[in-house]
Protein backbone atom coordinates (compact mmCIF):
# COMPACT_ATOMS: atom_id res chain seq x y z
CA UNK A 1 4.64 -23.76 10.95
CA UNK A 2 4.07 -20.61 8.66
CA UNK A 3 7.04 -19.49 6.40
CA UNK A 4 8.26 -16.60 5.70
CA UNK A 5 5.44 -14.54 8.07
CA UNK A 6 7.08 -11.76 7.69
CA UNK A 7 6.23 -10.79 4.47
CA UNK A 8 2.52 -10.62 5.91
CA UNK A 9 3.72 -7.34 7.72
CA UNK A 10 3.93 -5.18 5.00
CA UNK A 11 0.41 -3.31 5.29
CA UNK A 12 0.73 -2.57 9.47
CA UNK A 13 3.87 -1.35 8.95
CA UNK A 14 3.24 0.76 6.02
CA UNK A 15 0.54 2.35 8.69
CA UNK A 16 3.19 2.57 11.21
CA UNK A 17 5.39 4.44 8.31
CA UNK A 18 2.65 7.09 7.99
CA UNK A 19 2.22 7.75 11.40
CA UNK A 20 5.62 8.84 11.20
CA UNK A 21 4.75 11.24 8.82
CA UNK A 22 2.12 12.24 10.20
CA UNK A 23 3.35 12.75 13.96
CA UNK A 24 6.37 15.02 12.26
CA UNK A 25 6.78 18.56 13.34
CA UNK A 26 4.98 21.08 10.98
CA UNK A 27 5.52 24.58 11.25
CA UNK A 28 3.29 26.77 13.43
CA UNK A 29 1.24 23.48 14.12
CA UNK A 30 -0.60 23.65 10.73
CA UNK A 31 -1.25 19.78 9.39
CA UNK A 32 -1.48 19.91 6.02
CA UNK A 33 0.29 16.56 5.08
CA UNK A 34 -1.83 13.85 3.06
CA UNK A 35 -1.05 10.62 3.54
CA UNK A 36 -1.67 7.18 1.69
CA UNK A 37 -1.14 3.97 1.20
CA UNK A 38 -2.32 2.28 -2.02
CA UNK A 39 -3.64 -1.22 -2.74
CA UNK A 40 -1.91 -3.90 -5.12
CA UNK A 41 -4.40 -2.52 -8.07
CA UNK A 42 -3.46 1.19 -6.96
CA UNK A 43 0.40 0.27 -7.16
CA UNK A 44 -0.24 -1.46 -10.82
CA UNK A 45 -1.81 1.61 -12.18
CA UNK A 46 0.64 3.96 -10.62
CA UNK A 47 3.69 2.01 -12.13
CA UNK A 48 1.11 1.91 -15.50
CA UNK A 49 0.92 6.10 -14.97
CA UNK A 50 4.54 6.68 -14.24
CA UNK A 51 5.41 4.74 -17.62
CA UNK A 52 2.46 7.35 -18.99
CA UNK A 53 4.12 10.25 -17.82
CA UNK A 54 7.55 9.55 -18.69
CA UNK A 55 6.57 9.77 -22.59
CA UNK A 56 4.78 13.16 -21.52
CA UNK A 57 7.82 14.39 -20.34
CA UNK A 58 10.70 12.15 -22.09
CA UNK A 59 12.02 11.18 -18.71
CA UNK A 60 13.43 7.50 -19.18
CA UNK A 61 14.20 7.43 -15.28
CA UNK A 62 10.07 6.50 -14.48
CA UNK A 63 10.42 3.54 -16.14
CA UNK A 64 13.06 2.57 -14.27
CA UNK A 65 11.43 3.70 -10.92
CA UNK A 66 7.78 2.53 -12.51
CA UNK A 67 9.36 -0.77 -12.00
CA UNK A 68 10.46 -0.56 -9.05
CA UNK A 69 7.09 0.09 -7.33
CA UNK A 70 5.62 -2.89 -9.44
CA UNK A 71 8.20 -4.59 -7.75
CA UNK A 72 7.86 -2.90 -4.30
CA UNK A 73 5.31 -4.78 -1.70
CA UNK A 74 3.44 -1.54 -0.67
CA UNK A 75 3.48 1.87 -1.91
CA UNK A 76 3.01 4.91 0.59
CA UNK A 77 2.40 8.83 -0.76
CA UNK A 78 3.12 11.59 1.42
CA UNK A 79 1.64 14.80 -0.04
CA UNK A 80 1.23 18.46 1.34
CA UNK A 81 -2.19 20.03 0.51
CA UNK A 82 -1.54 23.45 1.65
CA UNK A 83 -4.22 25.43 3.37
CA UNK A 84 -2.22 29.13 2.68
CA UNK A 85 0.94 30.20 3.99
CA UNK A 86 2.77 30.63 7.19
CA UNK A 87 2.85 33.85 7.16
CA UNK A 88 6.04 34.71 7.93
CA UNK A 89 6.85 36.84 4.93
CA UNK A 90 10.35 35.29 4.91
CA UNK A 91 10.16 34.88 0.55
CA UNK A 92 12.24 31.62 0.28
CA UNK A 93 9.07 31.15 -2.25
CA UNK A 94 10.65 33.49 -4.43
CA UNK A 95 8.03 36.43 -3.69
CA UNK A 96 8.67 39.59 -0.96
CA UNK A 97 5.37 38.79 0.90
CA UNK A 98 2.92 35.91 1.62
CA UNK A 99 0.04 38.01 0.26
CA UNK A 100 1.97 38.59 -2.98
CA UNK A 101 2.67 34.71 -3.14
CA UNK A 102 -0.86 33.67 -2.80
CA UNK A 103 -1.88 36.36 -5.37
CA UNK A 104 -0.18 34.38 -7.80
CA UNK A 105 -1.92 32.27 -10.44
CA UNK A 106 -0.97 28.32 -9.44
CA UNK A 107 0.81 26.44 -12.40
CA UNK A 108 -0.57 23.09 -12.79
CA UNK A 109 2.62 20.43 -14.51
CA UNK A 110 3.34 17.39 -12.01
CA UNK A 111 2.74 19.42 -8.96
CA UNK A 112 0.57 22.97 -8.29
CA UNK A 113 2.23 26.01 -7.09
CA UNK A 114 3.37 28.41 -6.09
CA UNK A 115 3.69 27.13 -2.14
CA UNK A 116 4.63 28.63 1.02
CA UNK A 117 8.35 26.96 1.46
CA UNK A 118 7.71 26.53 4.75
CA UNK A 119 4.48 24.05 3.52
CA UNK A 120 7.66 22.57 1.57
CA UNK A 121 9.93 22.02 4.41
CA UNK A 122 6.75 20.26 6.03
CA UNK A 123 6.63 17.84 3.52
CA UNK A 124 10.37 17.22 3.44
CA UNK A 125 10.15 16.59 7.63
CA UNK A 126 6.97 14.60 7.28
CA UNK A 127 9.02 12.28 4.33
CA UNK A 128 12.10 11.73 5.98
CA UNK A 129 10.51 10.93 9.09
CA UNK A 130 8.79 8.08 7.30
CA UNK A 131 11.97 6.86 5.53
CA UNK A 132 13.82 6.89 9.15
CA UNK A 133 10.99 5.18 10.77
CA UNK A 134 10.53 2.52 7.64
CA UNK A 135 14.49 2.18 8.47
CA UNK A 136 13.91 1.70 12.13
CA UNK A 137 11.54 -1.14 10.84
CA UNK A 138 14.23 -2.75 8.60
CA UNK A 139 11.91 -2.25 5.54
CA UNK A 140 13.53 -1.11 2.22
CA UNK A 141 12.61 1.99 0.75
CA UNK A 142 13.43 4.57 -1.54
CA UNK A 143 12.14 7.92 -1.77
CA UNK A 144 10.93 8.74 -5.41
CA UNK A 145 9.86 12.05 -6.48
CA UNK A 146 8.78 9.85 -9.82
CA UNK A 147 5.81 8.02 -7.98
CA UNK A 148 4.77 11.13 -6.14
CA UNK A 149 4.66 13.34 -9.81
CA UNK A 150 2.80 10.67 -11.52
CA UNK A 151 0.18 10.36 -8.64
CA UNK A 152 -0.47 14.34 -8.75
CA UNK A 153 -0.17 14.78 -12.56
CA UNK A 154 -3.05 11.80 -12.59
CA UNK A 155 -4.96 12.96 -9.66
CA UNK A 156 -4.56 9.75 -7.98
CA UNK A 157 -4.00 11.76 -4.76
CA UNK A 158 -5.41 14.84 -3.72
CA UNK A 159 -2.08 17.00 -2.49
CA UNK A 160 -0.26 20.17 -4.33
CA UNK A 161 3.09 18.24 -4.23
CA UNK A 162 4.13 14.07 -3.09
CA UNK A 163 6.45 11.69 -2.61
CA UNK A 164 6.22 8.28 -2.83
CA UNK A 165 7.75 5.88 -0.77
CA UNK A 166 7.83 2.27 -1.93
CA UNK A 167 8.45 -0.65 0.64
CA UNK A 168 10.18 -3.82 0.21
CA UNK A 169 10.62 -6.91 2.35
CA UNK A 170 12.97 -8.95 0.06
CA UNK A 171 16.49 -10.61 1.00
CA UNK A 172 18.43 -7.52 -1.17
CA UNK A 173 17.15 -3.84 -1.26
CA UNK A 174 15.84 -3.32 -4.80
CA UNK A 175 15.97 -0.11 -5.08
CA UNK A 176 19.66 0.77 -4.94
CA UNK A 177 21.91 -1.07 -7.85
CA UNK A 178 19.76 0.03 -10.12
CA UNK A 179 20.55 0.30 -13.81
CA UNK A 180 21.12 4.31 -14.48
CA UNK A 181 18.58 5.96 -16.89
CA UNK A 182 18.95 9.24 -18.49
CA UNK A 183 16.73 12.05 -20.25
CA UNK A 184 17.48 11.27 -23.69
């Protein structure tokens, strides 16, 4: 008899998560999602570099999220490398034309952009694909902006912009009931 197999699960259907992500729609066809899925060390140093960046930018909230991916059995980061823009000159990026929003110099904080939106709206598909199909799978997860910030900031992944996506197999979902952190 083996107990408790289930927790041995957590790795396939992390992969099976991504595929989600990856099988999304993306506008006019164009991949340009990253996807990942770190190992236990990878997970450590993430939680260690979201604790790093929270003194950086006096956001008490990664800590709170930091441990929740220390406490998280896998970690997944979906991230959008963009490759231009869609050229639709449609400026939800803020600019009148796709040629004047690629002229722009990139700012480099947590993520780097300017984007194309529509890049953006790529990402958001490919993310809450995942999070419906980790649902589908009855794993717990939590989207968290804070995982996916600390991973480009630190250049753990190589996207513009991610979210992370940690994944729990417990008897409760840890990552709701949480105690509430503000920026002090």
């Amino acid at each position: 008899m083996k107990l408790n197999p289930e927790l041995e699960s957590i790795e396939m259907l992390a992969k099976i998560i991504l595929t989600a992500a990856r099988t999304a729609p993306k506008g006019k066809g164009i991949d340009d999602i990253v996807t990942c899925l770190f190992s236990q060390e990878e997970k450590s140093e993430l939680a260690d570099r979201m604790e790093e960046l929270s003194g950086i930018k006096d956001f008490k909230f990664l800590i709170r999220d930091a441990k929740n991916v220390r406490d998280a059995d896998a970690i997944v980061l979906i991230g959008l490398k963009a490759s231009g823009a869609a050229g639709l000159d449609c400026g939800a990026c803020g600019f009148d034309t796709c040629k004047e929003m690629l002229e722009q110099e990139k700012v480099q904080k947590e993520f780097f952009g300017p984007q194309c939106m529509i890049k953006y709206v790529d990402l958001g598909i490919a993310v809450g694909s995942a999070a419906a199909k980790a649902k589908d799978l009855c794993i717990d997860n939590r989207v968290l902006y804070s995982a996916g910030a600390a991973a480009c900031y630190f250049k753990m992944i190589d996207a513009d912009v991610a979210m992370g996506l940690p994944l729990s197999v417990k008897g409760k979902n840890i990552f709701f009931d949480r105690e509430s952190t503000r920026k002090s």
